[in-house]
C-alpha atoms as a PDB file:
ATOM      1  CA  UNK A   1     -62.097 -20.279  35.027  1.00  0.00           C
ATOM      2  CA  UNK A   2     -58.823 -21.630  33.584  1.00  0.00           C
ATOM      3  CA  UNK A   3     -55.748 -20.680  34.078  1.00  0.00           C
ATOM      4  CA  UNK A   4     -54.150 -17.899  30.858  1.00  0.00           C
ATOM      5  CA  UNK A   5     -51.435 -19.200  28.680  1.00  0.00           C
ATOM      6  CA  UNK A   6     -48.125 -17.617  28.897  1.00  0.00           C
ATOM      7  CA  UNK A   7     -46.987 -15.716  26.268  1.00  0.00           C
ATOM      8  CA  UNK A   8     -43.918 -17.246  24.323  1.00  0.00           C
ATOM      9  CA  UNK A   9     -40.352 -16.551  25.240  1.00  0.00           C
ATOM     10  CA  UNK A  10     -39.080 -14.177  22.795  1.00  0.00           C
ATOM     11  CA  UNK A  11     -36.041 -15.491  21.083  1.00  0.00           C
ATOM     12  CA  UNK A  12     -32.746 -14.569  21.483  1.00  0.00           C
ATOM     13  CA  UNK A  13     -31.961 -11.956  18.636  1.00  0.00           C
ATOM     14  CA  UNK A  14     -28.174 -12.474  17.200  1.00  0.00           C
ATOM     15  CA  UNK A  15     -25.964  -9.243  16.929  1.00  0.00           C
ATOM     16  CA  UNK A  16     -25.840  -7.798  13.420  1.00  0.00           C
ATOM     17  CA  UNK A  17     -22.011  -8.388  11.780  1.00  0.00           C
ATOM     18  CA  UNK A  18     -21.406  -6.713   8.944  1.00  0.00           C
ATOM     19  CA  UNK A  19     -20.741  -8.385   6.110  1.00  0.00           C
ATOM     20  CA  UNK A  20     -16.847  -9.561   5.859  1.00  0.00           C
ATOM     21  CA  UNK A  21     -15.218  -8.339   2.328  1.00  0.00           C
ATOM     22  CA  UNK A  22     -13.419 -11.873   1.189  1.00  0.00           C
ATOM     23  CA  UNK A  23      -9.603 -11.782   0.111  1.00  0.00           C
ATOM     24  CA  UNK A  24     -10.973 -13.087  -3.274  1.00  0.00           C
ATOM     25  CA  UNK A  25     -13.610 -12.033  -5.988  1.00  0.00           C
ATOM     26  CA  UNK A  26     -16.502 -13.826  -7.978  1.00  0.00           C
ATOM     27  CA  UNK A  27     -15.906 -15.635 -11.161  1.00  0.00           C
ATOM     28  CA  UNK A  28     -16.905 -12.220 -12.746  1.00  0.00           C
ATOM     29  CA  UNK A  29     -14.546  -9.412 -10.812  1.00  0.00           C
ATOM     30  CA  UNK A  30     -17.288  -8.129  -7.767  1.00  0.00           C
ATOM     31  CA  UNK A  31     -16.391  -8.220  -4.371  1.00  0.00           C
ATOM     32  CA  UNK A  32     -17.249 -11.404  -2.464  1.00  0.00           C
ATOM     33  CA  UNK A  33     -18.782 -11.022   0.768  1.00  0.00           C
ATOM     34  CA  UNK A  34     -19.089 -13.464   4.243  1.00  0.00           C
ATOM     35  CA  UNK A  35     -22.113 -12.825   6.177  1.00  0.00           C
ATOM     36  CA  UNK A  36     -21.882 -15.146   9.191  1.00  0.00           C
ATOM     37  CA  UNK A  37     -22.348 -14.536  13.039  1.00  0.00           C
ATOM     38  CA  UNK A  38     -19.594 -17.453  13.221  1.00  0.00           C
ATOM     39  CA  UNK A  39     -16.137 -15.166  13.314  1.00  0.00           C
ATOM     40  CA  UNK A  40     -14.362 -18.094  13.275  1.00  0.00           C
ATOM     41  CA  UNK A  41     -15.885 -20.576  10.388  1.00  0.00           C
ATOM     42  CA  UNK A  42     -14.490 -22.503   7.738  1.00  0.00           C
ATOM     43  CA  UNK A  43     -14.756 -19.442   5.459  1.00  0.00           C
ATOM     44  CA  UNK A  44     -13.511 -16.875   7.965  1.00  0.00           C
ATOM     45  CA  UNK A  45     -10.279 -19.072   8.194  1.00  0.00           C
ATOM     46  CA  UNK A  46     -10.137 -19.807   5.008  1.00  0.00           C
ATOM     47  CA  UNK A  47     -10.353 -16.118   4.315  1.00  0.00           C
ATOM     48  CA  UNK A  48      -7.948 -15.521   7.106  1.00  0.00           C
ATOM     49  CA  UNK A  49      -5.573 -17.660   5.609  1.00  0.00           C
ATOM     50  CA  UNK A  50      -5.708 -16.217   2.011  1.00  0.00           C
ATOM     51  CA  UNK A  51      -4.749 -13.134   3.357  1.00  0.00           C
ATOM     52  CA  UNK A  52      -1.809 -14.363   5.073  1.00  0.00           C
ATOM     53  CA  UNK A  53      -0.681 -15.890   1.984  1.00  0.00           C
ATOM     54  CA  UNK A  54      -1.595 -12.833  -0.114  1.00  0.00           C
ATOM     55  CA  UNK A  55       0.158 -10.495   2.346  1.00  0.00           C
ATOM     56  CA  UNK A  56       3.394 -12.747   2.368  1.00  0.00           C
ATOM     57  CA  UNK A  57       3.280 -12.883  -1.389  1.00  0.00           C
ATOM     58  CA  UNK A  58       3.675  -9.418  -1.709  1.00  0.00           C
ATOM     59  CA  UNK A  59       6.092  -9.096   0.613  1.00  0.00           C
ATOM     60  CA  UNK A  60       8.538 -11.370  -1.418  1.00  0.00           C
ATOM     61  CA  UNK A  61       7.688 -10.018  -4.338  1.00  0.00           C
ATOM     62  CA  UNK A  62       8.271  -6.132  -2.924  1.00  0.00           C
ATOM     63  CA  UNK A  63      12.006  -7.706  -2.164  1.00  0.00           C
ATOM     64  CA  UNK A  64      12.208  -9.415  -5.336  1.00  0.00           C
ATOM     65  CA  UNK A  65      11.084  -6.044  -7.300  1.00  0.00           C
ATOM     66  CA  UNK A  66      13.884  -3.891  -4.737  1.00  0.00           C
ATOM     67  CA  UNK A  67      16.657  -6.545  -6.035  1.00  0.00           C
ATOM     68  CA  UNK A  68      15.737  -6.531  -9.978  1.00  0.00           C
ATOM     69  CA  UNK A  69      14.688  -3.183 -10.418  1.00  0.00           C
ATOM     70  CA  UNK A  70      18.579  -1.772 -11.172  1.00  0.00           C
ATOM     71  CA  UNK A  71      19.110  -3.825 -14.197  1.00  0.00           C
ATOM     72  CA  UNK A  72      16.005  -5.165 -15.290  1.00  0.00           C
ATOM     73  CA  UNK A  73      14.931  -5.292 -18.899  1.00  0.00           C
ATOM     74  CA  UNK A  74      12.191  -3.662 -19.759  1.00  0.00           C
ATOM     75  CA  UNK A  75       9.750  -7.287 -19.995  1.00  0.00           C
ATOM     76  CA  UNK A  76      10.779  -7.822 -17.187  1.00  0.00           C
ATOM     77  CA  UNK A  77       9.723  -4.435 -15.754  1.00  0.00           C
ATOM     78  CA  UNK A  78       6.122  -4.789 -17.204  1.00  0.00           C
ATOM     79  CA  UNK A  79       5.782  -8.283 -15.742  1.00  0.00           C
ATOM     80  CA  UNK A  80       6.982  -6.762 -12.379  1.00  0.00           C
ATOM     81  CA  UNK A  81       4.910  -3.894 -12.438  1.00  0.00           C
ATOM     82  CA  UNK A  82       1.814  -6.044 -13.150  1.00  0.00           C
ATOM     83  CA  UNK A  83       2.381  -8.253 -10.494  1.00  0.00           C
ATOM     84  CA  UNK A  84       3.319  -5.174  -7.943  1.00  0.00           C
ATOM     85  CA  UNK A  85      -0.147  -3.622  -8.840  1.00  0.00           C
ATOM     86  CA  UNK A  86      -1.584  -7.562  -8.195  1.00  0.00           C
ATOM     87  CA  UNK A  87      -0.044  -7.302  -4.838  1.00  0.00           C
ATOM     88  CA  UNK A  88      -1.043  -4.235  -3.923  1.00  0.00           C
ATOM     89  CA  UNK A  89      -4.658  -4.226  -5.360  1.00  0.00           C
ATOM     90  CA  UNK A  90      -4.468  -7.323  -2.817  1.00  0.00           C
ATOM     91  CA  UNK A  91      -3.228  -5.800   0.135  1.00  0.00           C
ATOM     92  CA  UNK A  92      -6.129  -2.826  -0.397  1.00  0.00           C
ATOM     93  CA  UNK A  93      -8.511  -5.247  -0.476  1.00  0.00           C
ATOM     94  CA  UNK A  94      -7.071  -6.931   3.106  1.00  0.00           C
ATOM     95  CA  UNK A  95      -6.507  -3.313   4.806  1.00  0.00           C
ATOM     96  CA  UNK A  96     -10.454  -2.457   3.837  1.00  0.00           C
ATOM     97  CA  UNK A  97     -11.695  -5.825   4.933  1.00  0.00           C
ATOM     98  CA  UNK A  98     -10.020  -5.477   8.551  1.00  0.00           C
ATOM     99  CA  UNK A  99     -10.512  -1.527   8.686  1.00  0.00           C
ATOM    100  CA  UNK A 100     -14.594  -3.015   8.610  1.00  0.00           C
ATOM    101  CA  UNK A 101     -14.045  -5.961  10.850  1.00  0.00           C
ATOM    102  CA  UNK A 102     -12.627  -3.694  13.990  1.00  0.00           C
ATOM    103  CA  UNK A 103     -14.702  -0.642  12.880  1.00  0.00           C
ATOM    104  CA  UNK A 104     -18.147  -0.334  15.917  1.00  0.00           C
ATOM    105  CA  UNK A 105     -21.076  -1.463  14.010  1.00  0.00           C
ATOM    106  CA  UNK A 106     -22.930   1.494  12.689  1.00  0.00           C
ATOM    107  CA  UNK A 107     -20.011   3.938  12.023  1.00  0.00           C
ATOM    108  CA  UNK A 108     -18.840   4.583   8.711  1.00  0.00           C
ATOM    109  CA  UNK A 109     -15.150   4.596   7.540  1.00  0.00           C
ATOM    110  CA  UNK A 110     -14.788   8.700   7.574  1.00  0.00           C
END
């Protein structure tokens, strides 16, 4: 009799990542996601990268809004207070995308 064929290695199974929320949204408003097992792609430093920008943004702008905001007409208040809630709609959106990315797998913000 011959000899019995071995069965198949099994192949490797890749870790589940969650999905990474991007510093940007779609064409129509919703929340753009990264699903990748590559942490440090094109996108993911892309994304990285927006952030930086979007986090130093508001930063200026925060000092530009403390220096203004004494004798500022009230145009120029709006327009400030728009781009405040920009920057800060902005910096929610990085805090939630890291609070996933160092979060264990499985476990739920609260």
């Amino acid at each position: 009799m011959g000899a019995e064929a071995e069965p198949p290695e099994p192949k490797a199974v890749q870790p589940w990542h969650e999905p990474r929320l991007l510093p940007w949204t779609s064409p129509e408003g919703k929340p753009s996601y990264l699903i990748t097992d590559d942490c440090g792609g094109r996108v993911s430093r892309l994304a990285d990268t927006a952030e930086d920008i979007q986090s130093g943004m508001g930063a200026q702008l925060l000092v530009h809004a403390h220096d203004i905001l004494p004798h500022a007409p009230q145009g120029e208040l709006r327009f400030l207070a728009e781009r405040l809630t920009e920057a800060l709609r902005d910096a929610l959106r990085i805090a939630e995308s890291r609070g996933q990315r160092r979060r264990p797998a499985g476990r739920s913000a609260l």
